[in-house]
C-alpha atoms as a PDB file:
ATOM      1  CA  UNK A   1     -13.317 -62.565  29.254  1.00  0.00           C
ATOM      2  CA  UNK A   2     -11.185 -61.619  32.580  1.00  0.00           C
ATOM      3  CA  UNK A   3      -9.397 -64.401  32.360  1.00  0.00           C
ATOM      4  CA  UNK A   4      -8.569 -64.354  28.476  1.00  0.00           C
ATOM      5  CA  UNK A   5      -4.321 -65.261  27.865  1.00  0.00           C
ATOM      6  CA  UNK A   6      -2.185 -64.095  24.398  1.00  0.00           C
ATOM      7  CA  UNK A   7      -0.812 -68.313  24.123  1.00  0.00           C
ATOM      8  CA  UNK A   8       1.944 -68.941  21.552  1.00  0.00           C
ATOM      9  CA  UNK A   9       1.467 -72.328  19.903  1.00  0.00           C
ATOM     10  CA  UNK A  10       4.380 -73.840  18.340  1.00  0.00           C
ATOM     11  CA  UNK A  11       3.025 -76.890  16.596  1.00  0.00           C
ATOM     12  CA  UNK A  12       2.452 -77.811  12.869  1.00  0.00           C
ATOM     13  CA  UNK A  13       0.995 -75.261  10.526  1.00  0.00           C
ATOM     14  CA  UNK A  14      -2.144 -77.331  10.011  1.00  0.00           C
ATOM     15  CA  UNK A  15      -2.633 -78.630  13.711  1.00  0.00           C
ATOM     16  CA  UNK A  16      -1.397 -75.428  15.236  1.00  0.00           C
ATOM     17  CA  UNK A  17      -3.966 -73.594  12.893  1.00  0.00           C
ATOM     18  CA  UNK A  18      -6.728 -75.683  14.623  1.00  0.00           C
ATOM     19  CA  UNK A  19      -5.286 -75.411  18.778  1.00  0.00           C
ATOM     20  CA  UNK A  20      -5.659 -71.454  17.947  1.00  0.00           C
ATOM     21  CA  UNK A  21      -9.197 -71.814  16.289  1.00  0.00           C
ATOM     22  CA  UNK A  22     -10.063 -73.490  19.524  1.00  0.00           C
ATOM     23  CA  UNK A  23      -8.675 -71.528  22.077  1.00  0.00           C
ATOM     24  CA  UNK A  24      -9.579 -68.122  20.328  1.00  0.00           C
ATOM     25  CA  UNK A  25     -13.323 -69.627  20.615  1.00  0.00           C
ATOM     26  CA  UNK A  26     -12.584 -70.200  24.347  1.00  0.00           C
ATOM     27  CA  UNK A  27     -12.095 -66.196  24.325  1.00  0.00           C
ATOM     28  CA  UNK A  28      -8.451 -66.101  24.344  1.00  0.00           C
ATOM     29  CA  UNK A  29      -5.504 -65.253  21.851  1.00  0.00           C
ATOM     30  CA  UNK A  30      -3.372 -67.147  19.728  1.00  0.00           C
ATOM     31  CA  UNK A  31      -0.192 -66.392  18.425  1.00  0.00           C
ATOM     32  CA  UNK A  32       0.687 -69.684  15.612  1.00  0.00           C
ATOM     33  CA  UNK A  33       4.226 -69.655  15.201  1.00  0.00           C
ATOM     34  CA  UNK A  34       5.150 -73.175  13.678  1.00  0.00           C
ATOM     35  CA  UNK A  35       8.907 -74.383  14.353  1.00  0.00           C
ATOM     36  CA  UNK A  36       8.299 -77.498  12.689  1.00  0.00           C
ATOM     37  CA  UNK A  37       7.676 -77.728   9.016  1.00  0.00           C
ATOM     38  CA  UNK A  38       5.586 -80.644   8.135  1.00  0.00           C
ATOM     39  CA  UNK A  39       6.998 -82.816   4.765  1.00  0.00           C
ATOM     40  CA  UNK A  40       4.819 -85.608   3.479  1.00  0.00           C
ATOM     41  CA  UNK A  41       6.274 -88.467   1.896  1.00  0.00           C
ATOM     42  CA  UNK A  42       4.213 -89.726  -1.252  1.00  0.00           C
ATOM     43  CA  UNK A  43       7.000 -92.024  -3.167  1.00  0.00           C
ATOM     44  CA  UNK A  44       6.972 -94.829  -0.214  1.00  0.00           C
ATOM     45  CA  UNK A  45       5.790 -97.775  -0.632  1.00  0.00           C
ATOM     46  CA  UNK A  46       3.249 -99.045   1.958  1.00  0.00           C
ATOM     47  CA  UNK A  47       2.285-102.559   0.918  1.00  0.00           C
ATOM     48  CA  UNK A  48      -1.503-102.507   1.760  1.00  0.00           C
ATOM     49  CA  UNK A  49      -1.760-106.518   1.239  1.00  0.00           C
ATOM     50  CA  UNK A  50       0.690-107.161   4.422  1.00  0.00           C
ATOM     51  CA  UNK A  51      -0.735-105.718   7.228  1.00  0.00           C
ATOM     52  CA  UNK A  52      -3.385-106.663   9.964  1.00  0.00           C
ATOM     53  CA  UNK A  53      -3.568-103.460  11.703  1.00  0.00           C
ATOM     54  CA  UNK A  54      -2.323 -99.435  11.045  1.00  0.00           C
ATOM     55  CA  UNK A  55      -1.002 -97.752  13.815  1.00  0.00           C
ATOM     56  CA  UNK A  56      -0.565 -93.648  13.819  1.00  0.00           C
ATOM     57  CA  UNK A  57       0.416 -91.713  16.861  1.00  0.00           C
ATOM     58  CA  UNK A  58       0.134 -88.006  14.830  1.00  0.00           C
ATOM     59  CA  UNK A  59      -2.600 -86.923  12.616  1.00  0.00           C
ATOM     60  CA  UNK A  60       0.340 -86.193  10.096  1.00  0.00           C
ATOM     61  CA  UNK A  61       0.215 -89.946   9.046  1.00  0.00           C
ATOM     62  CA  UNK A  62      -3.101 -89.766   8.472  1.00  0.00           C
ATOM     63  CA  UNK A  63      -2.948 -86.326   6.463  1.00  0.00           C
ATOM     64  CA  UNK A  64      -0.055 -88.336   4.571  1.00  0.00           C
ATOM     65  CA  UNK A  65      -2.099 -91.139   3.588  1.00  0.00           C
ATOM     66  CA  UNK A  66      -4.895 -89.265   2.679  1.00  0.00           C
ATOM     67  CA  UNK A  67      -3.119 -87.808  -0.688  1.00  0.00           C
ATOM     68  CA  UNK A  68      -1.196 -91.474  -1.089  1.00  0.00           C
ATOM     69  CA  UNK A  69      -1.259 -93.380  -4.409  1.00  0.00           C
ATOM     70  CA  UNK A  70      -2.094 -96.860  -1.808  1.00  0.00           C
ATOM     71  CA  UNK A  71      -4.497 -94.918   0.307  1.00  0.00           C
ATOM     72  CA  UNK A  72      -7.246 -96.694  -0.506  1.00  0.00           C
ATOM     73  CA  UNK A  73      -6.263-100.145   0.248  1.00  0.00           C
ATOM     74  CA  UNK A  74      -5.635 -99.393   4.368  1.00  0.00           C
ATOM     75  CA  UNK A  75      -8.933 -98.305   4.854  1.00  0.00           C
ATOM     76  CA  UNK A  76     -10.788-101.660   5.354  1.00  0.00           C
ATOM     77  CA  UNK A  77      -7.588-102.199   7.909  1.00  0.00           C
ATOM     78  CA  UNK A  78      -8.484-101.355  11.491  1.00  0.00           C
ATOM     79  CA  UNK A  79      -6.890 -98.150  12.800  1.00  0.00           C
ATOM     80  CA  UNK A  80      -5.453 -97.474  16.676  1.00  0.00           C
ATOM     81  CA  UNK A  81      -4.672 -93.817  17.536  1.00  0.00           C
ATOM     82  CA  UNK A  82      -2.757 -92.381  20.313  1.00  0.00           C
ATOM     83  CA  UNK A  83      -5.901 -90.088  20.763  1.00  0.00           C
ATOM     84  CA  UNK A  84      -9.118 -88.401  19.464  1.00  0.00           C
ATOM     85  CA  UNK A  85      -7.524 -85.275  17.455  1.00  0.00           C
ATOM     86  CA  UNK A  86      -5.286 -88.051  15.711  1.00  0.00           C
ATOM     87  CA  UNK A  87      -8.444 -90.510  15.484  1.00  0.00           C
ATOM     88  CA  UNK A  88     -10.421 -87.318  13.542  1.00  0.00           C
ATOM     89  CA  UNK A  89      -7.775 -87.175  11.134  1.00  0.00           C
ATOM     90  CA  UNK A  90      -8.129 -90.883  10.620  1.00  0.00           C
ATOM     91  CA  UNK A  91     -11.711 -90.811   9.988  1.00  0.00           C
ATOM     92  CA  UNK A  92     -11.646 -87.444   7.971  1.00  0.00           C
ATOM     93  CA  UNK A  93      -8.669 -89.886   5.862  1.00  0.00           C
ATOM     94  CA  UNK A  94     -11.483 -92.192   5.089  1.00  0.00           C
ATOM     95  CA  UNK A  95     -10.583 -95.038   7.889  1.00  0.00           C
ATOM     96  CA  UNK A  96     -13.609 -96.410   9.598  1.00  0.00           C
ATOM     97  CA  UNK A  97     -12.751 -99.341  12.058  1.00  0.00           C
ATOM     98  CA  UNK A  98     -11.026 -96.018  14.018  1.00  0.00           C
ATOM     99  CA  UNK A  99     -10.154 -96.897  18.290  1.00  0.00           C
ATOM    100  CA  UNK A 100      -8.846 -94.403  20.384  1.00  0.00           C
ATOM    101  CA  UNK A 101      -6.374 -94.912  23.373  1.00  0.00           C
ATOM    102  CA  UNK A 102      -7.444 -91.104  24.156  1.00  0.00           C
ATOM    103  CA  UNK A 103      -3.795 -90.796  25.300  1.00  0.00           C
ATOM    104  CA  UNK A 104      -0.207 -91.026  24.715  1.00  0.00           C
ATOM    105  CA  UNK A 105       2.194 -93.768  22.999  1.00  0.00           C
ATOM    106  CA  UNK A 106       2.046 -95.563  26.211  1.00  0.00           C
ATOM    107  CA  UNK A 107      -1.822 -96.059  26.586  1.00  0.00           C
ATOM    108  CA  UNK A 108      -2.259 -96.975  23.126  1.00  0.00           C
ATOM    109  CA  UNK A 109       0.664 -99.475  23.728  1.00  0.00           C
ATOM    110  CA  UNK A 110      -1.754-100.790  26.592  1.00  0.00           C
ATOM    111  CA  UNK A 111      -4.832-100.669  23.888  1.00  0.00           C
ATOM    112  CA  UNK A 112      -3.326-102.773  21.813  1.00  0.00           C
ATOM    113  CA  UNK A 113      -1.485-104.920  23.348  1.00  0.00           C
ATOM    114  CA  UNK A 114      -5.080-105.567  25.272  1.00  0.00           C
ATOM    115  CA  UNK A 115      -6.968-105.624  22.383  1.00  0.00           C
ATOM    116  CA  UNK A 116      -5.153-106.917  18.839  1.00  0.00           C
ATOM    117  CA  UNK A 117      -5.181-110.770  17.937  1.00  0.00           C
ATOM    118  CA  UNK A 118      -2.168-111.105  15.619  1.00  0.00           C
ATOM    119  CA  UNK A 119      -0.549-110.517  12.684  1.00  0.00           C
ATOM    120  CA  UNK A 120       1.765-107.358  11.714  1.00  0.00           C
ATOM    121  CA  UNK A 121       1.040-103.824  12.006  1.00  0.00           C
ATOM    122  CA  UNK A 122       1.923-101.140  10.327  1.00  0.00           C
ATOM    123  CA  UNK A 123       3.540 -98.362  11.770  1.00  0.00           C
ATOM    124  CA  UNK A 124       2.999 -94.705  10.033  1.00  0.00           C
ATOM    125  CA  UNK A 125       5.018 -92.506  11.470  1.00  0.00           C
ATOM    126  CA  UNK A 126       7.083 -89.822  11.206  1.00  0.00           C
ATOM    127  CA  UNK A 127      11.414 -89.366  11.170  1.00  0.00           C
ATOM    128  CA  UNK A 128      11.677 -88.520  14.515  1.00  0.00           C
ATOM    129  CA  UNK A 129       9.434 -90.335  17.131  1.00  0.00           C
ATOM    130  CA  UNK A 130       9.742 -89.676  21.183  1.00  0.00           C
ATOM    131  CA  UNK A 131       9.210 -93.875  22.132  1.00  0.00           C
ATOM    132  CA  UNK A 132       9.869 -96.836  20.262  1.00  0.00           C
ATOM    133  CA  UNK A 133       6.167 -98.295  20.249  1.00  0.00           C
ATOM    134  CA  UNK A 134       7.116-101.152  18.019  1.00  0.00           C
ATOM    135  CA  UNK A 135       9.565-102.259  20.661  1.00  0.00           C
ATOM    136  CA  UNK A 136       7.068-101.510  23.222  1.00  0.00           C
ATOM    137  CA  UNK A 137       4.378-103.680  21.255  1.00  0.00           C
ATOM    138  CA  UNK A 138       7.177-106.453  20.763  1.00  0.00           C
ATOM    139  CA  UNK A 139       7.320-107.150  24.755  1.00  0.00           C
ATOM    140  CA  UNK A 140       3.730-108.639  24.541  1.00  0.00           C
ATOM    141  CA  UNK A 141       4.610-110.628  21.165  1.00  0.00           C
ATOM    142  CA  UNK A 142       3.077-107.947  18.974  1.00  0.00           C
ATOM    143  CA  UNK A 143       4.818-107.579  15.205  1.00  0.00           C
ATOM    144  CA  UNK A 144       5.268-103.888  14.000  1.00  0.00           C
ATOM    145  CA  UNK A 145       6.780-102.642  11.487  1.00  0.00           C
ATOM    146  CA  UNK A 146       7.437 -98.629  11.102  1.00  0.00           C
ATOM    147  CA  UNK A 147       7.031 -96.831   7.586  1.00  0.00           C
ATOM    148  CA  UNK A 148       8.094 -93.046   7.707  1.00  0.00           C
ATOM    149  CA  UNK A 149       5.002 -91.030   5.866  1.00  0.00           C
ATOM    150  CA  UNK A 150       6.398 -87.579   7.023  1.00  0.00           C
ATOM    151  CA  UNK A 151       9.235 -85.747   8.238  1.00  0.00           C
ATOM    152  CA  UNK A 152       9.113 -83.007  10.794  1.00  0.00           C
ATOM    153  CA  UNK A 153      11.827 -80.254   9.776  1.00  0.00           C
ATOM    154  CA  UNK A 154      13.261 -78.081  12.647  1.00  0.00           C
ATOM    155  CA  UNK A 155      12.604 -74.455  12.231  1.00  0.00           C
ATOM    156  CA  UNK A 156      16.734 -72.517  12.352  1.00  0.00           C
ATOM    157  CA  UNK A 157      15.555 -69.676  14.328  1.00  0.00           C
ATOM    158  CA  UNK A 158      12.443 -68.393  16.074  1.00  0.00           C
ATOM    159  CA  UNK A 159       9.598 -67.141  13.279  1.00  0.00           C
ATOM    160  CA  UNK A 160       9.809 -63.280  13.381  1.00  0.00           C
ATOM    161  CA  UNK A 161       5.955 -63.163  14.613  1.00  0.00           C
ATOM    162  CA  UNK A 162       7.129 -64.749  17.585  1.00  0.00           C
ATOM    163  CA  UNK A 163      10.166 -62.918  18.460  1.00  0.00           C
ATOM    164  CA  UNK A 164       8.057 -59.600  18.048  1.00  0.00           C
ATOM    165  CA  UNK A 165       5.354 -60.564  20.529  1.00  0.00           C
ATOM    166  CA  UNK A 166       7.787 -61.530  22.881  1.00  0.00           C
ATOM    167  CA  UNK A 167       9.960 -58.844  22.505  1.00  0.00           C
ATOM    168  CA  UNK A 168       7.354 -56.525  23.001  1.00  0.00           C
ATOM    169  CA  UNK A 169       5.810 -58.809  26.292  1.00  0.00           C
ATOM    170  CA  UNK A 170       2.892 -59.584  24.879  1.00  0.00           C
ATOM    171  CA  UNK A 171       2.660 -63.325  25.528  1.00  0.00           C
ATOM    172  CA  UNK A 172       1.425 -65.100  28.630  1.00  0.00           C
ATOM    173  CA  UNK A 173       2.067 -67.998  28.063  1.00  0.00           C
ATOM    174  CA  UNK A 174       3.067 -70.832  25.646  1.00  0.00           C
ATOM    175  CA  UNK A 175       1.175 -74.453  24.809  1.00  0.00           C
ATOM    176  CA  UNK A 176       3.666 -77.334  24.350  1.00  0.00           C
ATOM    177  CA  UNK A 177       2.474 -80.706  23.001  1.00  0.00           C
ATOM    178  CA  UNK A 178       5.381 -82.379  22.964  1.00  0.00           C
ATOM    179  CA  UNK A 179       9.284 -82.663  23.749  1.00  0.00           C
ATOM    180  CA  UNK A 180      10.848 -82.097  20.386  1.00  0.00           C
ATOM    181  CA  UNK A 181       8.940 -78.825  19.844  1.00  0.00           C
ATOM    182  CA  UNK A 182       9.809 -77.746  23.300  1.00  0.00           C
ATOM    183  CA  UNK A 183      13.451 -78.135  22.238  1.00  0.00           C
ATOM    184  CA  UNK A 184      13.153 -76.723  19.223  1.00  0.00           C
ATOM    185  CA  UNK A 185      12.049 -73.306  20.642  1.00  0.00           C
ATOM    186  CA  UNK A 186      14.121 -73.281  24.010  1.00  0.00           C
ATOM    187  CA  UNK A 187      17.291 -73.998  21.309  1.00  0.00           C
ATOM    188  CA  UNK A 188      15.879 -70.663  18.783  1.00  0.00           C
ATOM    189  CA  UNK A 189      15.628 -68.205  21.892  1.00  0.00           C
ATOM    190  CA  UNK A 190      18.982 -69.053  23.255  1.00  0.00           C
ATOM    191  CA  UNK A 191      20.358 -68.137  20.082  1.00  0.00           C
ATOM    192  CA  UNK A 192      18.922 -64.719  21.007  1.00  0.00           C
ATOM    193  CA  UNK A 193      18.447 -61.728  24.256  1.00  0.00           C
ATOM    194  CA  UNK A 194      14.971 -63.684  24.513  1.00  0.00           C
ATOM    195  CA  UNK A 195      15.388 -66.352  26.691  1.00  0.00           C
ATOM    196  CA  UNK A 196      15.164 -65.174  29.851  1.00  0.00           C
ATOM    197  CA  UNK A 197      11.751 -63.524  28.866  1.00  0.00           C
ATOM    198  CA  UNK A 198      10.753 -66.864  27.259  1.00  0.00           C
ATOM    199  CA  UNK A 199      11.498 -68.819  30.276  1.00  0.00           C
ATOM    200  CA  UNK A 200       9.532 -66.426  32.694  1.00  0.00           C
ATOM    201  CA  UNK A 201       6.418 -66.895  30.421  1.00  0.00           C
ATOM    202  CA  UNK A 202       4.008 -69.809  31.804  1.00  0.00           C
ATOM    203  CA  UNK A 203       4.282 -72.794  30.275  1.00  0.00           C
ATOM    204  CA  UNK A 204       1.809 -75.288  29.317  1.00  0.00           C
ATOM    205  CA  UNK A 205       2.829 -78.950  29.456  1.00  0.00           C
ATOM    206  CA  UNK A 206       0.809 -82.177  27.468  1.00  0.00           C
ATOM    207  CA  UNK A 207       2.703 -84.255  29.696  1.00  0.00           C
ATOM    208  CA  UNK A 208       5.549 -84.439  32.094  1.00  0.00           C
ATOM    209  CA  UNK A 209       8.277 -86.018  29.483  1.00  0.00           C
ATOM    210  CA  UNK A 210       6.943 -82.713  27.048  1.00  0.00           C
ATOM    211  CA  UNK A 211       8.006 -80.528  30.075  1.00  0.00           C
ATOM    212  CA  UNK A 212      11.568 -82.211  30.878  1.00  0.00           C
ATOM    213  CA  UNK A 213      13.221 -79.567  28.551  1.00  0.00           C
ATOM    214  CA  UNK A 214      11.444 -76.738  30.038  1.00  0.00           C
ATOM    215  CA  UNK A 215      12.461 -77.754  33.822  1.00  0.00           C
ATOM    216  CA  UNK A 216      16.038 -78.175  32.811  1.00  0.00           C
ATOM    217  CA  UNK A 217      16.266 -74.843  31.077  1.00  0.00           C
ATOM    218  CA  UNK A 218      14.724 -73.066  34.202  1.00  0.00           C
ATOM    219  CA  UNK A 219      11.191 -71.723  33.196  1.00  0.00           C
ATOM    220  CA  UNK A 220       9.642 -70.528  36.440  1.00  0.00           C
ATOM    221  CA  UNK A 221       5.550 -71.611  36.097  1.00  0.00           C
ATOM    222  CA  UNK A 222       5.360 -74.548  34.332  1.00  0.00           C
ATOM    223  CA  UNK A 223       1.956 -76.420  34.182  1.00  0.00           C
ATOM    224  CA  UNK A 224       1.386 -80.098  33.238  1.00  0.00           C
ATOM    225  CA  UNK A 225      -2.319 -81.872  32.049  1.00  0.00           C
ATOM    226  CA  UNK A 226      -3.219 -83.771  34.418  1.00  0.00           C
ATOM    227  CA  UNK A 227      -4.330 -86.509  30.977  1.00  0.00           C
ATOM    228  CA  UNK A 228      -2.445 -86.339  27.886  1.00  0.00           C
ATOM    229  CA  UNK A 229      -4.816 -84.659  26.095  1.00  0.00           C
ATOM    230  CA  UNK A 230      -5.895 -80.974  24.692  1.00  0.00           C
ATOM    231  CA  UNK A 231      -9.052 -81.119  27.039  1.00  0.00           C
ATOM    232  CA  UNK A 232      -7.272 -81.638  29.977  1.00  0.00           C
ATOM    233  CA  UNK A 233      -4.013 -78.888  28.984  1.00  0.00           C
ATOM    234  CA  UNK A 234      -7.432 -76.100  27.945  1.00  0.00           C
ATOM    235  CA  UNK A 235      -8.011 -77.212  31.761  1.00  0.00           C
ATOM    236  CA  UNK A 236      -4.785 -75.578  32.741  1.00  0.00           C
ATOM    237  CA  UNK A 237      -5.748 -72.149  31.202  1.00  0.00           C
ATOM    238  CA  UNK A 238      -9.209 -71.545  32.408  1.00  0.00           C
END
């Protein structure tokens, strides 16, 4: 493939496992070099008899609630996802009544609030979230509450299979799905003599608030999906 890019992806061991899987069968390479560890939280207590609705913006909640002692109980529940790679996990967790917004946190705010009847949702979500959706949902009279099923852990420095490729100018380019990862990495290379090579890579944007870290830091080609969605950011490579 002329066109073929080396891509570093950055996200979750099992997500980022499945964003190099895909673009590897698109004919390019992959480098997986997670900076977030992925923690799910099986002691919480998510009181299955309360809720009208289940909300999940990640398909961490749904990997999460797929090895949960009350797992069973949310699946007769009706199920919104912020889009379809979060709405797979959801059915693969055993939920049925599954509706995509096929965006981001603001669309599915839209879905719902378009959509939902009453009663309170339930929120699973993980320690560190980029909009307060619950506060959104509130503004058309929506109840949410927000139980934490996971925690996202910050890698300390950049992982050495990273640093090596880089090093050595392999990479082309990097994929960034969303702000807190893009932080993440930007903070590990400054620690190091890499950040001026980082920052002259191409960078791959889901969105423009994803890219806000990457502008301010002074990376010179940065490219933003035109949709909030992998489809549209494998658009961007070719």
């Amino acid at each position: 493939m002329d066109n073929a890019v080396f891509l570093l992806v950055t996200r979750p061991q099992d997500e980022g496992e499945r964003t190099a899987a895909a673009l590897r069968a698109r004919g390019h390479d992959a480098l997986l070099a997670p900076v977030l560890r992925i923690e799910l939280l099986s002691d919480v207590d998510l009181s299955p008899d309360r809720w009208s609705a289940v909300l999940m913006t990640s398909g961490n909640a749904a990997r999460a609630v797929a090895v949960h002692r009350q797992h069973d109980a949310l699946l007769g529940l009706p199920l919104y996802a912020v889009g379809r790679q979060t709405a797979n996990a959801a059915r693969a967790a055993g939920f049925v009544q599954v509706i995509s917004a096929d965006g981001d946190a603001a669309d599915l705010a839209r879905l719902i609030s378009g959509k939902h009847g009453g009663g309170t949702m339930l929120y699973l979500a993980g320690n560190d979230r980029a909009r307060d959706l619950p506060g959104e949902l509130a503004v058309s009279g929506l109840k949410v509450e927000t139980i934490v099923v996971y925690r996202a852990i910050a890698a300390a420095e950049l992982p050495s299979n990273a640093r090596t490729a880089m090093e050595q100018g392999k990479l082309d380019g990097a994929l960034h799905y969303s702000q807190r990862t893009a932080r993440i990495i930007l903070d590990c290379v400054q620690t190091t003599d890499l950040a001026t090579r980082f920052l002259q890579m191409t960078h791959y944007c889901l969105s423009p608030r994803v890219a806000e870290p990457l502008v301010a830091a002074g990376a010179a080609d940065i490219r933003i999906a035109e949709h909030p969605n992998e489809a549209a950011l494998f658009g961007l490579i070719g």
